[in-house]
PDB file of N, CA and C in Angstrom:
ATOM      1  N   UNK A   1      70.756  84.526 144.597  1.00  0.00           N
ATOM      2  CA  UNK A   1      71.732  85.305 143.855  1.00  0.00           C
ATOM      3  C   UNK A   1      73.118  84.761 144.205  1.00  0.00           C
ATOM      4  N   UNK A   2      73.970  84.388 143.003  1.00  0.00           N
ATOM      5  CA  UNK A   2      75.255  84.080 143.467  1.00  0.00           C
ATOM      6  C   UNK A   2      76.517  84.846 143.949  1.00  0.00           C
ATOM      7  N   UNK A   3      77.435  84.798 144.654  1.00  0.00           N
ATOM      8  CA  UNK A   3      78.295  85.784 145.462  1.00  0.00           C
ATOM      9  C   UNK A   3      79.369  86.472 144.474  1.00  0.00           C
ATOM     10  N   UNK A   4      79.121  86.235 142.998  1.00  0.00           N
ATOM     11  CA  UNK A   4      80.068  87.258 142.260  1.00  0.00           C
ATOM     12  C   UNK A   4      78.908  87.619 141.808  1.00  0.00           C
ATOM     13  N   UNK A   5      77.855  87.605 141.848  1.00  0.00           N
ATOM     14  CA  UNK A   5      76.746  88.401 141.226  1.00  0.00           C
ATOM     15  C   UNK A   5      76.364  89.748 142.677  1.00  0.00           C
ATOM     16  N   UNK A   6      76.436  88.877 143.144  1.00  0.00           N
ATOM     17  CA  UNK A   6      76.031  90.272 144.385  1.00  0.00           C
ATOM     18  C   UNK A   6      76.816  90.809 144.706  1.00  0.00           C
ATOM     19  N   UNK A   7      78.501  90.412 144.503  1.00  0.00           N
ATOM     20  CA  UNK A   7      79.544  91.337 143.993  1.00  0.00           C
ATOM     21  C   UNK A   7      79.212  92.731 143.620  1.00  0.00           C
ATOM     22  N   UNK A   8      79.202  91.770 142.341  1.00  0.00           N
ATOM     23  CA  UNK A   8      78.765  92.655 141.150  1.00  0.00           C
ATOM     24  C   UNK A   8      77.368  93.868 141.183  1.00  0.00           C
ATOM     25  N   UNK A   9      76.584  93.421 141.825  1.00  0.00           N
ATOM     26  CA  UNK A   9      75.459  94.419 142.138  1.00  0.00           C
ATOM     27  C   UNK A   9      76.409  95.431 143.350  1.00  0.00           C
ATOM     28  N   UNK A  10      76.594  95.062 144.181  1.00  0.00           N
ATOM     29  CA  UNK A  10      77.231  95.633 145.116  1.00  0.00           C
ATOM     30  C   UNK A  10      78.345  96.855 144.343  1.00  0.00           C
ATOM     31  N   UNK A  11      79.239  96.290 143.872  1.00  0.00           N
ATOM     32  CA  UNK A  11      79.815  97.341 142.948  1.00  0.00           C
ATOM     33  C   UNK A  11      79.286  98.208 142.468  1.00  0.00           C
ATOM     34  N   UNK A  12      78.265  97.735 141.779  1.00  0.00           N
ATOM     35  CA  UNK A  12      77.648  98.801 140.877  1.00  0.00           C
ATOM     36  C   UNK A  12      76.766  99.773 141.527  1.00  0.00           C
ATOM     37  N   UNK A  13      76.216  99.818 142.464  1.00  0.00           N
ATOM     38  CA  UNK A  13      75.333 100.739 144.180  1.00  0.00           C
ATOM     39  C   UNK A  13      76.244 101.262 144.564  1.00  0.00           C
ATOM     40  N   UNK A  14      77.572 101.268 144.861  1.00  0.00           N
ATOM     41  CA  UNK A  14      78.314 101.687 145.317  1.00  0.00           C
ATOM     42  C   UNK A  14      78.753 103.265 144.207  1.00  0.00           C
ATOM     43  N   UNK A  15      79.251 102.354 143.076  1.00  0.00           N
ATOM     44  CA  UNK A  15      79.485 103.503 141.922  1.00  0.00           C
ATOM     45  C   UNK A  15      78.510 104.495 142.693  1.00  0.00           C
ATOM     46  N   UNK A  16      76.809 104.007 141.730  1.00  0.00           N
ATOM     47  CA  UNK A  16      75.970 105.216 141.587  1.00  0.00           C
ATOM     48  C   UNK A  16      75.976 106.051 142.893  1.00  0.00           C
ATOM     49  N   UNK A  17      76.229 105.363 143.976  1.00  0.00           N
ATOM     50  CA  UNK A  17      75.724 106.427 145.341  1.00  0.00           C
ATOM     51  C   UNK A  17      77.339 107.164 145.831  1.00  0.00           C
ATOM     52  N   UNK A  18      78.363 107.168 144.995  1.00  0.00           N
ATOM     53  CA  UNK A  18      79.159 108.063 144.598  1.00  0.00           C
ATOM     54  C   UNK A  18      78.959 108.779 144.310  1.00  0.00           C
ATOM     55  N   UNK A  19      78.491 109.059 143.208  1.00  0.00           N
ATOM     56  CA  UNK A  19      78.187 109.966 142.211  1.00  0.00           C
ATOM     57  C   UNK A  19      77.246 111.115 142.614  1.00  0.00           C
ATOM     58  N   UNK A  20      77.765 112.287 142.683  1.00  0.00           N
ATOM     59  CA  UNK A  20      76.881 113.652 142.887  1.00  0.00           C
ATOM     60  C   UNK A  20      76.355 114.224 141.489  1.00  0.00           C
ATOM     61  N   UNK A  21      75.243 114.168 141.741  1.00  0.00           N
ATOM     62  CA  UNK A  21      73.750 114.626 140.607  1.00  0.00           C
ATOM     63  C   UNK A  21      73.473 116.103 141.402  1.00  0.00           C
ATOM     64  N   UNK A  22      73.888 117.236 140.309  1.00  0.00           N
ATOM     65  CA  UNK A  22      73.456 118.866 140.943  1.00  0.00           C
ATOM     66  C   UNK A  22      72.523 119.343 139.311  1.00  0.00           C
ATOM     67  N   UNK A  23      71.165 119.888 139.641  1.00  0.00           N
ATOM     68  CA  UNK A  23      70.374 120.153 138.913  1.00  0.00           C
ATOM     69  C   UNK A  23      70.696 121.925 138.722  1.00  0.00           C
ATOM     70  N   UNK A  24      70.835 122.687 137.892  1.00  0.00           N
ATOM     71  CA  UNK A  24      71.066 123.848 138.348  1.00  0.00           C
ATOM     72  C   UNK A  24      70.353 124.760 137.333  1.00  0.00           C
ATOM     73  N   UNK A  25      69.377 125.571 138.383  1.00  0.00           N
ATOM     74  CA  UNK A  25      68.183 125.874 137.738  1.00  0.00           C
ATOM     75  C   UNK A  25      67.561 127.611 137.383  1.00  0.00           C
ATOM     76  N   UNK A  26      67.194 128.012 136.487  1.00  0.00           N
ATOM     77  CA  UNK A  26      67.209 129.358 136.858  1.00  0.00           C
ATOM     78  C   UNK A  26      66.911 130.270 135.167  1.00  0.00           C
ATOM     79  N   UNK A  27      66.105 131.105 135.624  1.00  0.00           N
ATOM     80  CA  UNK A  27      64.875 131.791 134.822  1.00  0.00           C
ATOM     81  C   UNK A  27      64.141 130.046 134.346  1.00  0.00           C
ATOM     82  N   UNK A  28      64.136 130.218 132.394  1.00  0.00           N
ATOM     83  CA  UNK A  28      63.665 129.255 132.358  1.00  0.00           C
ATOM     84  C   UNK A  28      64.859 127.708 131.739  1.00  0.00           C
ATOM     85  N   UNK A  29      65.701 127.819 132.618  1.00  0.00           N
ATOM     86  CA  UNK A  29      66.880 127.215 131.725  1.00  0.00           C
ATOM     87  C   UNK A  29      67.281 126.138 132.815  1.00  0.00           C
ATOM     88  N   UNK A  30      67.651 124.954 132.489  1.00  0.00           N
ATOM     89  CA  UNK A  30      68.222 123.571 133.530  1.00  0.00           C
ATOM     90  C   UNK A  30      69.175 123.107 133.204  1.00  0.00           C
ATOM     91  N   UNK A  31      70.124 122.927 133.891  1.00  0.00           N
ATOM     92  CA  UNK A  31      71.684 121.818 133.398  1.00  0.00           C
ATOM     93  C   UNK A  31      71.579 120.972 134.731  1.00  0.00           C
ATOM     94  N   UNK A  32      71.736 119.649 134.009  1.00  0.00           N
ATOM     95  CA  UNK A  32      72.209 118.739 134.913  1.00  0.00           C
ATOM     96  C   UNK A  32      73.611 118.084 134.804  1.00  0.00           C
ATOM     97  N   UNK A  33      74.500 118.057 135.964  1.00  0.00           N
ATOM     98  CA  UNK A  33      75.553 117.997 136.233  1.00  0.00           C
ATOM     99  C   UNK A  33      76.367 116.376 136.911  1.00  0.00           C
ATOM    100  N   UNK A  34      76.768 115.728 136.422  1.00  0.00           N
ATOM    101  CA  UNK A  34      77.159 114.705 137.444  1.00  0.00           C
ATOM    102  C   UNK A  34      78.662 114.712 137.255  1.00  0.00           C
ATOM    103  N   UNK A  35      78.932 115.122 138.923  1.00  0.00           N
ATOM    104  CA  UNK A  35      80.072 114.691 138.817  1.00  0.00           C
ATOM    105  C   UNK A  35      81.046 115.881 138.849  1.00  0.00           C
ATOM    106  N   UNK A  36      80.078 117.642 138.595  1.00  0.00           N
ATOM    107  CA  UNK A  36      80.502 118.432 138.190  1.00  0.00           C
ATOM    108  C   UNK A  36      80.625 118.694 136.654  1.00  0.00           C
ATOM    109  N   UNK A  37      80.495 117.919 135.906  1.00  0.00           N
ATOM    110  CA  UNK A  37      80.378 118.128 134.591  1.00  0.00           C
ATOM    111  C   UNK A  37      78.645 118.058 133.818  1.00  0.00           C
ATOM    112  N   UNK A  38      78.433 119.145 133.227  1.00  0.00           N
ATOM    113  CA  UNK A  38      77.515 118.821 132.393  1.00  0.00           C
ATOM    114  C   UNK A  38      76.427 117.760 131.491  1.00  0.00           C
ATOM    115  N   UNK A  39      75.841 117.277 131.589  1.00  0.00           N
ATOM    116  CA  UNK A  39      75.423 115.906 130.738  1.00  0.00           C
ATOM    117  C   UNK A  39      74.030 116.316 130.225  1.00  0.00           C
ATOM    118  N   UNK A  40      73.026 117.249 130.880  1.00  0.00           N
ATOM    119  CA  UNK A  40      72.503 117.557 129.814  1.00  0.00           C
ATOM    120  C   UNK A  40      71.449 118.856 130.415  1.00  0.00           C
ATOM    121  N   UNK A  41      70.874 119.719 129.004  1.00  0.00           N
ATOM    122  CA  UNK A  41      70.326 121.208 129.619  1.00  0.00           C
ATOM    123  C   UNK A  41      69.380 121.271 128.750  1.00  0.00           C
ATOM    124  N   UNK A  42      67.856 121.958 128.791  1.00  0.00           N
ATOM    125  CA  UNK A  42      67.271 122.361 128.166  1.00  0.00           C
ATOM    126  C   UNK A  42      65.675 122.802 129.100  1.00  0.00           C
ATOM    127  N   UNK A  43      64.888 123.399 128.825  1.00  0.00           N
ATOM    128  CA  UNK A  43      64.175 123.769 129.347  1.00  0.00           C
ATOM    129  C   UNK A  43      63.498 122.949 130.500  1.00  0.00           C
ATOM    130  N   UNK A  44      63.843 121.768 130.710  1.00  0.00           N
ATOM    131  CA  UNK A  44      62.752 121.101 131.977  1.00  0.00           C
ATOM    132  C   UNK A  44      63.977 119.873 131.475  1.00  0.00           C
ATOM    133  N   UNK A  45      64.143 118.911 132.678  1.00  0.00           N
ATOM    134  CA  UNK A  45      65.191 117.670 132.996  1.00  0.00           C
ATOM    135  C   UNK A  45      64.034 116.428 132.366  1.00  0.00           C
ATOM    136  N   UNK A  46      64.012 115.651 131.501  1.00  0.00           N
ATOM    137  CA  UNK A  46      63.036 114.877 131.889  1.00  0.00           C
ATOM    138  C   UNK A  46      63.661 113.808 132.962  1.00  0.00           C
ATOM    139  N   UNK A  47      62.718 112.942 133.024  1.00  0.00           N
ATOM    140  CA  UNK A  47      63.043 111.666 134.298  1.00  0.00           C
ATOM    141  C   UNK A  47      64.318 110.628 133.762  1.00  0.00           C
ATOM    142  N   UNK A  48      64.011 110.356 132.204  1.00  0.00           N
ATOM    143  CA  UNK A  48      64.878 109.253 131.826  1.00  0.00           C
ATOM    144  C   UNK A  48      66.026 110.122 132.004  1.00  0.00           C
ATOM    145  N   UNK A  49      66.605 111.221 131.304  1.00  0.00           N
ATOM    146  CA  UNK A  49      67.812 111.756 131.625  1.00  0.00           C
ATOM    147  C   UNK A  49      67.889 111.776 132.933  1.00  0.00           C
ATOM    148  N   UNK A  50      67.580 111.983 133.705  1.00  0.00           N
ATOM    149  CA  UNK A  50      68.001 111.913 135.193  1.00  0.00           C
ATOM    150  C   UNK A  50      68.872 110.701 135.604  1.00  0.00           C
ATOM    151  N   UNK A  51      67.746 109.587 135.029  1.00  0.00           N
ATOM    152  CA  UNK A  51      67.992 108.025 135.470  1.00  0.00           C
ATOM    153  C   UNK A  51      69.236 108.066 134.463  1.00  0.00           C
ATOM    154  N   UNK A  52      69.215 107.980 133.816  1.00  0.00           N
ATOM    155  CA  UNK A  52      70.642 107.786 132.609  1.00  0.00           C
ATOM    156  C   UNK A  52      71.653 108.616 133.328  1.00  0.00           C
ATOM    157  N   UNK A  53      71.890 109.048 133.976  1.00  0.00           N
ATOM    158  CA  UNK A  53      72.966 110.435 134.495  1.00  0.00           C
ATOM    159  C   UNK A  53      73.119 109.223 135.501  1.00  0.00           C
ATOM    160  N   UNK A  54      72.606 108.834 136.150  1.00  0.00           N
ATOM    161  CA  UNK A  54      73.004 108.023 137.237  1.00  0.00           C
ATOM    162  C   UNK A  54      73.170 106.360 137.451  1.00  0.00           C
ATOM    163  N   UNK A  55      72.650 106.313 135.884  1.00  0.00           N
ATOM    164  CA  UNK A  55      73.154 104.670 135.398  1.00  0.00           C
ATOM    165  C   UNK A  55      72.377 104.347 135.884  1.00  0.00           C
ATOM    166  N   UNK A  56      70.884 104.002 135.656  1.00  0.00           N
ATOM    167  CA  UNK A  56      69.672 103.292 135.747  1.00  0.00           C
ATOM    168  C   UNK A  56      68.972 102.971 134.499  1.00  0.00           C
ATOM    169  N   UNK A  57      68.224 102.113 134.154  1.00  0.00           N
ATOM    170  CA  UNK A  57      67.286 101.911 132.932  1.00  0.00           C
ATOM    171  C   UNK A  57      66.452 102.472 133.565  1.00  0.00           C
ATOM    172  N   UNK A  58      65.292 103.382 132.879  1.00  0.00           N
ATOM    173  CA  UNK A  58      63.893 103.553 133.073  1.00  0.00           C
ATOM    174  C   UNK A  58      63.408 103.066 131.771  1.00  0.00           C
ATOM    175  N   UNK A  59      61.887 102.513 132.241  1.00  0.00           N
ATOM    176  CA  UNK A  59      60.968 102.096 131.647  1.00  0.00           C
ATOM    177  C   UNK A  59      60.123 102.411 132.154  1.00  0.00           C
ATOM    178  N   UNK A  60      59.242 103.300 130.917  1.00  0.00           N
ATOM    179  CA  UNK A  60      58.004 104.031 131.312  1.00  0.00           C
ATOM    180  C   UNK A  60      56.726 103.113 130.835  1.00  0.00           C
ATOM    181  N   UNK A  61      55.777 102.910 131.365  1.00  0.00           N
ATOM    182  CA  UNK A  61      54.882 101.941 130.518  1.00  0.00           C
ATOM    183  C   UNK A  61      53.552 102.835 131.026  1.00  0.00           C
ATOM    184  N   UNK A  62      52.731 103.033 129.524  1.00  0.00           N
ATOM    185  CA  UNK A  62      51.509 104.296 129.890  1.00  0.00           C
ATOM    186  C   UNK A  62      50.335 102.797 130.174  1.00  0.00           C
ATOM    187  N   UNK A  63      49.557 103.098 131.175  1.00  0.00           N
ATOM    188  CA  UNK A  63      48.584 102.171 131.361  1.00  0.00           C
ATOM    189  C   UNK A  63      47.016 102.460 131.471  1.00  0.00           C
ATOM    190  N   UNK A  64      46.717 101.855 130.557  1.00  0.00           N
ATOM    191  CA  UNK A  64      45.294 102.080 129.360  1.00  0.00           C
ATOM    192  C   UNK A  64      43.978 102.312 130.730  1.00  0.00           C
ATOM    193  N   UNK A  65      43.385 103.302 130.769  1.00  0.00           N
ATOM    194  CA  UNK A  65      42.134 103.792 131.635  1.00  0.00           C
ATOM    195  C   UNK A  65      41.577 102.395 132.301  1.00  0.00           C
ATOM    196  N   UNK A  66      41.054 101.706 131.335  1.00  0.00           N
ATOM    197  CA  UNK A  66      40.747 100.198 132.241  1.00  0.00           C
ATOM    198  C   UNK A  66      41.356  99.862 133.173  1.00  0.00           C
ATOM    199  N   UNK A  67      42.665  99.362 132.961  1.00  0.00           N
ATOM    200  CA  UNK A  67      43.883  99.479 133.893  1.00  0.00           C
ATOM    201  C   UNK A  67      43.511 100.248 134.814  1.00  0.00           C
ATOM    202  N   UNK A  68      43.766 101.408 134.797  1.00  0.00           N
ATOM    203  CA  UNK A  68      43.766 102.553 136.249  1.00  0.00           C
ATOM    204  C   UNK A  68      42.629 102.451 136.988  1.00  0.00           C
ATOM    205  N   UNK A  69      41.189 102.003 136.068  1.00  0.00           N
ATOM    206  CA  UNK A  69      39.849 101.811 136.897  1.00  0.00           C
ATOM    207  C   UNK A  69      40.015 101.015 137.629  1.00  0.00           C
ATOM    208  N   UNK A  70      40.609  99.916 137.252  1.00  0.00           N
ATOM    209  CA  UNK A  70      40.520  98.763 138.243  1.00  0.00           C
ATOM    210  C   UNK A  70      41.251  98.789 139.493  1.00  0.00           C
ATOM    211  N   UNK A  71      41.928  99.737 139.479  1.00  0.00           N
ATOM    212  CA  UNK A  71      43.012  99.301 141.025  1.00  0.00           C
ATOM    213  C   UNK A  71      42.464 101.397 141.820  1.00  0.00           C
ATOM    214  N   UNK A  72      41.198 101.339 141.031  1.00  0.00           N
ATOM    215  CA  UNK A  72      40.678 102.473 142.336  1.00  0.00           C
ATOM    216  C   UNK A  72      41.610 104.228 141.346  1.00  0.00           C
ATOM    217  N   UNK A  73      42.251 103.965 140.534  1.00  0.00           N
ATOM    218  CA  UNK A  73      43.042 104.980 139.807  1.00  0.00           C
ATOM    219  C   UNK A  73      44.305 105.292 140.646  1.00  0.00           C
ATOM    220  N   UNK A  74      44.963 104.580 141.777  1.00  0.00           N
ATOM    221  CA  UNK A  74      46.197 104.009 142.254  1.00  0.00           C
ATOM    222  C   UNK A  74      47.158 103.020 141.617  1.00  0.00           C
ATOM    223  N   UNK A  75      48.299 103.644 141.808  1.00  0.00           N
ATOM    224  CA  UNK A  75      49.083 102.124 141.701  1.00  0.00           C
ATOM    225  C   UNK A  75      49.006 101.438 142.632  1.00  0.00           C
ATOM    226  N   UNK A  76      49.550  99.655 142.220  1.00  0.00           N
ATOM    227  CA  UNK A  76      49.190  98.627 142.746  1.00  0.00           C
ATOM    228  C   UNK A  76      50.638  99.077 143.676  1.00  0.00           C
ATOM    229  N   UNK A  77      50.552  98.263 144.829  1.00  0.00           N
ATOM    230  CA  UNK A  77      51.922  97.887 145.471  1.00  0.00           C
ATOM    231  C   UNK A  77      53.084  97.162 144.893  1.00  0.00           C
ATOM    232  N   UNK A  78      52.716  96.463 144.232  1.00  0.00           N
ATOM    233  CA  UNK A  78      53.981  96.063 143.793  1.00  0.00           C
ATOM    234  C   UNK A  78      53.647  95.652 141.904  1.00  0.00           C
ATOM    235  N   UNK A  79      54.802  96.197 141.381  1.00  0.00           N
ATOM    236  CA  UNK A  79      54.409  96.387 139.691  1.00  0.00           C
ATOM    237  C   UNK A  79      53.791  95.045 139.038  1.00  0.00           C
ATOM    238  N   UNK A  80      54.049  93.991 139.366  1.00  0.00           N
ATOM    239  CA  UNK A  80      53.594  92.752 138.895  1.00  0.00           C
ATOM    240  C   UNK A  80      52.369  92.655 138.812  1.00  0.00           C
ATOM    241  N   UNK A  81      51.657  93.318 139.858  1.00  0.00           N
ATOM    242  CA  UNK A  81      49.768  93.311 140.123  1.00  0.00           C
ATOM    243  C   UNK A  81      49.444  93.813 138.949  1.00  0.00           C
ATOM    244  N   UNK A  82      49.640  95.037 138.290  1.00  0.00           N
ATOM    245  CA  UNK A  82      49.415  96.026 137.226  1.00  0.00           C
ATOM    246  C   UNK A  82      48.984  94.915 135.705  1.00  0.00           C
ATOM    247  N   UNK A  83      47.993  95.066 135.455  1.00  0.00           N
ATOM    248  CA  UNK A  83      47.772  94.033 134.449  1.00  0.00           C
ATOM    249  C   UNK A  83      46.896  95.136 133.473  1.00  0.00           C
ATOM    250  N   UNK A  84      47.989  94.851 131.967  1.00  0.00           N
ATOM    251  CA  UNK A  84      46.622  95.954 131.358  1.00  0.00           C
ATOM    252  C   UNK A  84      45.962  94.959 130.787  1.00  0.00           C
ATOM    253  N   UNK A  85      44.729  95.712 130.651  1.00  0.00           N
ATOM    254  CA  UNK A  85      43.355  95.088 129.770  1.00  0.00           C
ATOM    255  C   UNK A  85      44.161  94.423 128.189  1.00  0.00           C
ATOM    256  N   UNK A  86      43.671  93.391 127.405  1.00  0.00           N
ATOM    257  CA  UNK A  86      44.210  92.767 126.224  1.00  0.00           C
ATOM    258  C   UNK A  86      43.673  93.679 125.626  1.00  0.00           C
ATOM    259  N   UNK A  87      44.328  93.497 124.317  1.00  0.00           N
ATOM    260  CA  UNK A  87      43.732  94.773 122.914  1.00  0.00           C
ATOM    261  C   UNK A  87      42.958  93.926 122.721  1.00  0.00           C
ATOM    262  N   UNK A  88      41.803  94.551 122.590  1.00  0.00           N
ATOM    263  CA  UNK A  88      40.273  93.975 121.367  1.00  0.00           C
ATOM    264  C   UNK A  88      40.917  93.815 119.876  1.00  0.00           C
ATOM    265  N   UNK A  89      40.347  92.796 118.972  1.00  0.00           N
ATOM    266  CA  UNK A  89      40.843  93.002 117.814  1.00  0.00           C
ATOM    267  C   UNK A  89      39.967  93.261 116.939  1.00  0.00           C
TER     268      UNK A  89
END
């Protein structure tokens, strides 16, 4: 990695672990807060809003039963192992 790139990462870790994330929760109702301000409310937080509140990409990828048989119905240690089965055509 080059030294304005890890700058640059560095900067940007720094931002997010600034930033205060308050979930605030109660009967059946959720607001999530960064920063003290609002960003988003409705019955349950999902995950991507979370990650988006705190400046992350998520990528969810659903992985096909074959898949899960093979590694025991665990994830692998590290995401690269994860191989789904090819589509039949």
């Amino acid at each position: 990695m080059s030294v304005s790139r890890s700058k640059k990462v560095r900067k940007m870790v720094e931002k997010v672990l600034k930033k205060e994330v308050v979930v605030l929760s109660g009967d059946d109702w959720s607001g999530l807060y960064v920063d003290g301000k609002l960003v988003y409310e409705n019955h349950s937080i999902p995950l991507h809003e979370l990650a988006k509140a705190i400046g992350f990409k998520l990528v969810h990828v659903e992985g096909e039963e074959e898949a899960w048989a093979a590694y025991g119905y665990q994830c692998p240690r590290q995401l690269a192992e994860f191989k789904q089965p090819k589509k039949r055509k």
